[in-house]
PDB file of N, CA and C in Angstrom:
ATOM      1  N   UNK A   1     378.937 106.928 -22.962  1.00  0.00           N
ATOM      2  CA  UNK A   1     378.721 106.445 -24.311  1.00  0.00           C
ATOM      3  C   UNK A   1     378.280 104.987 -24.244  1.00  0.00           C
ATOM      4  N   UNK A   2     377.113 104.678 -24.856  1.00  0.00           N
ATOM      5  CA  UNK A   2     376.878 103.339 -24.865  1.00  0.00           C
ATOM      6  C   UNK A   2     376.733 102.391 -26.248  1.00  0.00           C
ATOM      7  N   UNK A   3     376.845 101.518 -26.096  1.00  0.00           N
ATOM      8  CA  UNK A   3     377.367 100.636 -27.684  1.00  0.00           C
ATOM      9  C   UNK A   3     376.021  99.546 -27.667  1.00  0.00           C
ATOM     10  N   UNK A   4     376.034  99.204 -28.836  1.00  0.00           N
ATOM     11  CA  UNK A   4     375.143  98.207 -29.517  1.00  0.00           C
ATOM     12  C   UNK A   4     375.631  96.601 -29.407  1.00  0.00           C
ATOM     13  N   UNK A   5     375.365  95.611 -29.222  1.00  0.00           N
ATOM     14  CA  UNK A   5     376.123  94.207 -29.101  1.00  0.00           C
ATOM     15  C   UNK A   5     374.644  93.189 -28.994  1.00  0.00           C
ATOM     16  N   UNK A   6     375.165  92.314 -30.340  1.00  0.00           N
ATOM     17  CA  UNK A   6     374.337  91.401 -30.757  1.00  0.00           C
ATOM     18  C   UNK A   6     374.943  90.165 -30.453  1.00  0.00           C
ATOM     19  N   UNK A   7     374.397  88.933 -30.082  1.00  0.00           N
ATOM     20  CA  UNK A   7     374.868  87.569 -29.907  1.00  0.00           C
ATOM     21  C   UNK A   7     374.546  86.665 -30.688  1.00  0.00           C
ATOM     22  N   UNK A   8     375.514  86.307 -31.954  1.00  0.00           N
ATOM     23  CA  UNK A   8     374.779  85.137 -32.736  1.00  0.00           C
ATOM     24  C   UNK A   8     375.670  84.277 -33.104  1.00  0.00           C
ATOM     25  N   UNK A   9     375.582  82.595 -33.403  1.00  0.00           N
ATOM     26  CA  UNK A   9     376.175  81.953 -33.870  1.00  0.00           C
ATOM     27  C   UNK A   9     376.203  81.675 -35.655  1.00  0.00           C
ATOM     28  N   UNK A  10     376.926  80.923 -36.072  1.00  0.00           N
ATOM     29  CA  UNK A  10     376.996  80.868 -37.464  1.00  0.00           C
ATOM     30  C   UNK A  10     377.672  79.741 -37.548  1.00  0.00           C
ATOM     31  N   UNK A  11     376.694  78.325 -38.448  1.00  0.00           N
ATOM     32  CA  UNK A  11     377.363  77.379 -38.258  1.00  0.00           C
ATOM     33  C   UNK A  11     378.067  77.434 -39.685  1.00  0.00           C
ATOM     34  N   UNK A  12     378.688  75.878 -39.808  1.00  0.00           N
ATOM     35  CA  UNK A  12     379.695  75.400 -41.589  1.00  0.00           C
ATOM     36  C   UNK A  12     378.530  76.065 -42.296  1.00  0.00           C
ATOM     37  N   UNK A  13     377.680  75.784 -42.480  1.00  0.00           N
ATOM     38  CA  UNK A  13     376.727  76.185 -43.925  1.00  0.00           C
ATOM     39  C   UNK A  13     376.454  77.765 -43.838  1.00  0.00           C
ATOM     40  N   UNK A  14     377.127  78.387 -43.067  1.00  0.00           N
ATOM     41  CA  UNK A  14     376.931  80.191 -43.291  1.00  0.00           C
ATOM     42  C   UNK A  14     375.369  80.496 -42.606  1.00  0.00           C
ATOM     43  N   UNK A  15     374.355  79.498 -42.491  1.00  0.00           N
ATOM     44  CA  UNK A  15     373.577  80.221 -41.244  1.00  0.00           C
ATOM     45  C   UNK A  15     373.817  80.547 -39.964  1.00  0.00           C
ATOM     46  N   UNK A  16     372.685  81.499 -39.443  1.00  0.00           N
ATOM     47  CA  UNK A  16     372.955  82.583 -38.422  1.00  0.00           C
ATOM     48  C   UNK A  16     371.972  82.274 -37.425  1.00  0.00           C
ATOM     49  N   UNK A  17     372.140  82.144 -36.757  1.00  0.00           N
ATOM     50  CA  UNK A  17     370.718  82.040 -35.306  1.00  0.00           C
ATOM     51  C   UNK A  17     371.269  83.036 -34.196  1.00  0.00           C
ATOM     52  N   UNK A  18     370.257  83.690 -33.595  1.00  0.00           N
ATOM     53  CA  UNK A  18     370.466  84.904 -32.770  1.00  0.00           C
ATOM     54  C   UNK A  18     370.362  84.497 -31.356  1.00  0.00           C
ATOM     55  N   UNK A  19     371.279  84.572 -30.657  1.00  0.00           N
ATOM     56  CA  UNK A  19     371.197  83.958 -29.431  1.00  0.00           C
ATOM     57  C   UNK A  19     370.842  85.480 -28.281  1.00  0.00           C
ATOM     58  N   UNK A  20     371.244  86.167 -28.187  1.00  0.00           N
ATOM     59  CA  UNK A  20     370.841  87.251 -27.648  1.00  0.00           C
ATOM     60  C   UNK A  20     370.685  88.401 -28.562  1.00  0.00           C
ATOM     61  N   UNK A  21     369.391  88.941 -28.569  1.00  0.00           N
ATOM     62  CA  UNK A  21     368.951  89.895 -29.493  1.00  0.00           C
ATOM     63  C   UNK A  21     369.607  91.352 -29.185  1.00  0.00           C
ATOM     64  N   UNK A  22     369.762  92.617 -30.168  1.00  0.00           N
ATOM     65  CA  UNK A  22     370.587  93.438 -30.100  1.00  0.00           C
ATOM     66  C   UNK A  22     370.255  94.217 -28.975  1.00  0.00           C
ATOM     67  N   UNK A  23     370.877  94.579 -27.906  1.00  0.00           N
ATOM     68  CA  UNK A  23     370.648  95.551 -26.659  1.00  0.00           C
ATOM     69  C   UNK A  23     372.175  96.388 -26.412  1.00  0.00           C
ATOM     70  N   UNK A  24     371.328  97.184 -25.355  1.00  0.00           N
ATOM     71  CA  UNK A  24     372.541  98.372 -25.517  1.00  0.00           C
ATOM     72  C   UNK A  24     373.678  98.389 -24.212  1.00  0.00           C
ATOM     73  N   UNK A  25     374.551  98.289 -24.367  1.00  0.00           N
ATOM     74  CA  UNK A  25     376.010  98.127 -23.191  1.00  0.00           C
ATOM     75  C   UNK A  25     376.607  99.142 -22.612  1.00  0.00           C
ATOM     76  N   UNK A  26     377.009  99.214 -21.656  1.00  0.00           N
ATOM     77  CA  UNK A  26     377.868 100.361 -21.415  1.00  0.00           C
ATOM     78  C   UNK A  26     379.517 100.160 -21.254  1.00  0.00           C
ATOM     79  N   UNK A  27     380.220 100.031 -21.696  1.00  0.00           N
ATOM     80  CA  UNK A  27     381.923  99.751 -22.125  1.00  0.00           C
ATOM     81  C   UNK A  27     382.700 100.351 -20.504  1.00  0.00           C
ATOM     82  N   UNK A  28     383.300  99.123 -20.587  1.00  0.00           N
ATOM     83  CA  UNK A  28     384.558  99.542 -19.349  1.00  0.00           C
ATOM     84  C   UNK A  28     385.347 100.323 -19.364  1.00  0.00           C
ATOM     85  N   UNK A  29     385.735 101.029 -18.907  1.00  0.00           N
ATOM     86  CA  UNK A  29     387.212 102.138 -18.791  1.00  0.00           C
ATOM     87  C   UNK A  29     387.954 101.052 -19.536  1.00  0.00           C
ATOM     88  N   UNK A  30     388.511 100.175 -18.708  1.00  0.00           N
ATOM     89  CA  UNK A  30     389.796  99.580 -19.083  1.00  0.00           C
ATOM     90  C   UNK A  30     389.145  97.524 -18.465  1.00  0.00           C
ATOM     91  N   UNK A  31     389.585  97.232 -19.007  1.00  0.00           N
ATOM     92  CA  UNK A  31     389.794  95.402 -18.642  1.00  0.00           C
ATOM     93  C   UNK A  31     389.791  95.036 -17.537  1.00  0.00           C
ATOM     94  N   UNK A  32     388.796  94.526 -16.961  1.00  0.00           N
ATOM     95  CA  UNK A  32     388.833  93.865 -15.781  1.00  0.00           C
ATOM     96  C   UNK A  32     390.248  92.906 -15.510  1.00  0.00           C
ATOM     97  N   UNK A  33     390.834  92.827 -14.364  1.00  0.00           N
ATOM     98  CA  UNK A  33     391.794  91.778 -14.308  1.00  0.00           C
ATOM     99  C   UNK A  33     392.199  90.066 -14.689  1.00  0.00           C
ATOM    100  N   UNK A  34     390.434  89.633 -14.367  1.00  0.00           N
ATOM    101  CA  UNK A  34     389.987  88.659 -14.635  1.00  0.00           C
ATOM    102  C   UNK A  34     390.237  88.467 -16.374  1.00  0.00           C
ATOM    103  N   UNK A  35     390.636  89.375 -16.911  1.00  0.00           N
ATOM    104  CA  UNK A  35     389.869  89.587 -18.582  1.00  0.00           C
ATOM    105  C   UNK A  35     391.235  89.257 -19.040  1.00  0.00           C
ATOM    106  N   UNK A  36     392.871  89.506 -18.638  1.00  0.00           N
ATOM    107  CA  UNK A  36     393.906  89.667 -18.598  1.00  0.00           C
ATOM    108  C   UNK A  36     394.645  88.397 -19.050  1.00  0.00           C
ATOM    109  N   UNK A  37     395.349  88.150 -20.229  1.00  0.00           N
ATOM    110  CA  UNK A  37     396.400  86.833 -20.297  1.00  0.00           C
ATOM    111  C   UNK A  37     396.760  86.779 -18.838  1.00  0.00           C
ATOM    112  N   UNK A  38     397.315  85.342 -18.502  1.00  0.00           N
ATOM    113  CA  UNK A  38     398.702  85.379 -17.359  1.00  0.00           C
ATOM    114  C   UNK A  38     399.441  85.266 -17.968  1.00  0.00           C
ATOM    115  N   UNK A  39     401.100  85.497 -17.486  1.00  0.00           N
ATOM    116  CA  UNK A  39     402.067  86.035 -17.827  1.00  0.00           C
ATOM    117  C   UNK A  39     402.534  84.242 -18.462  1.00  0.00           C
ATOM    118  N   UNK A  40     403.145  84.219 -19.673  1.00  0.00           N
ATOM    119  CA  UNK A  40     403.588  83.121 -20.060  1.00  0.00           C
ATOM    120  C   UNK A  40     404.714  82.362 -19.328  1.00  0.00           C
ATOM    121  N   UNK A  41     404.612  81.193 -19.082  1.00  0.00           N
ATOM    122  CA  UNK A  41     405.357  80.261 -18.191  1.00  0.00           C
ATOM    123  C   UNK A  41     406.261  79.164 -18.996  1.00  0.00           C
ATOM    124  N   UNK A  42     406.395  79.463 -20.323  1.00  0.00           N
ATOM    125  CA  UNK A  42     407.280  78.267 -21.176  1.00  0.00           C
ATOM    126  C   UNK A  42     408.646  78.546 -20.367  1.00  0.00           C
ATOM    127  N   UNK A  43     409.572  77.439 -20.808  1.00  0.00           N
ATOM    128  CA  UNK A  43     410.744  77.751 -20.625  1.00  0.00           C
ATOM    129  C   UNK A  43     411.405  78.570 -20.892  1.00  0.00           C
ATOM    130  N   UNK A  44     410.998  79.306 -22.128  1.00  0.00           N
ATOM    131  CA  UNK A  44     411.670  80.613 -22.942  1.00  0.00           C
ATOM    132  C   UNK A  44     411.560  81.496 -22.599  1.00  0.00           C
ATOM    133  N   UNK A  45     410.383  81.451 -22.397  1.00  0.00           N
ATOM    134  CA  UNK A  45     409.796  82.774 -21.693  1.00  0.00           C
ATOM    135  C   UNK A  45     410.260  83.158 -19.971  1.00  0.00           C
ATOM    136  N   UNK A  46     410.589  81.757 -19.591  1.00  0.00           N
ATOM    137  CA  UNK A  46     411.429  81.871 -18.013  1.00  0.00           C
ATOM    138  C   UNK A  46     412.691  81.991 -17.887  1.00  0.00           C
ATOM    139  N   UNK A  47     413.329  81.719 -19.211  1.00  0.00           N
ATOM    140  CA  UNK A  47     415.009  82.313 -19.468  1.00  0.00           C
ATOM    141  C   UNK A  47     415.300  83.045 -19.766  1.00  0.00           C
ATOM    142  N   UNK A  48     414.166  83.852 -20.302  1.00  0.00           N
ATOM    143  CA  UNK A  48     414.326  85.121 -20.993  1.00  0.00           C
ATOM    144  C   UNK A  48     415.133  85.111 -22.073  1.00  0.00           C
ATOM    145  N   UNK A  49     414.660  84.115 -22.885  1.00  0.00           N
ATOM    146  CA  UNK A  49     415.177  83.984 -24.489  1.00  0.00           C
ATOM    147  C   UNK A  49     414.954  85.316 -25.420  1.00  0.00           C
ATOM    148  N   UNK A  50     415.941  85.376 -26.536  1.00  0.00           N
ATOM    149  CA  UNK A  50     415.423  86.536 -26.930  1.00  0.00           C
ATOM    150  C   UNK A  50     415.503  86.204 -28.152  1.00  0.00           C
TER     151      UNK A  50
END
């Protein structure tokens, strides 16, 4: 299955400029690793606050 994906910005005044014109993608199974939060490192989150 392949999907549609357009690239455009939109500045304060609501115009649009097209930075990459519409072409067609093919979608990942699942999220690259790279794509992934890291695991949160606050203190709370390392005490396991609840």
């Amino acid at each position: 299955m392949t999907m549609t994906i357009k690239v455009y910005e939109v500045n304060r005044e609501g115009s649009t400029r097209v930075i990459r014109p519409e072409s067609e993608v093919t979608p990942l199974e699942g999220p690259e690793f790279s794509h992934e939060f890291p695991a949160c490192e606050c203190l709370a989150c390392a005490e396991g606050a609840s």
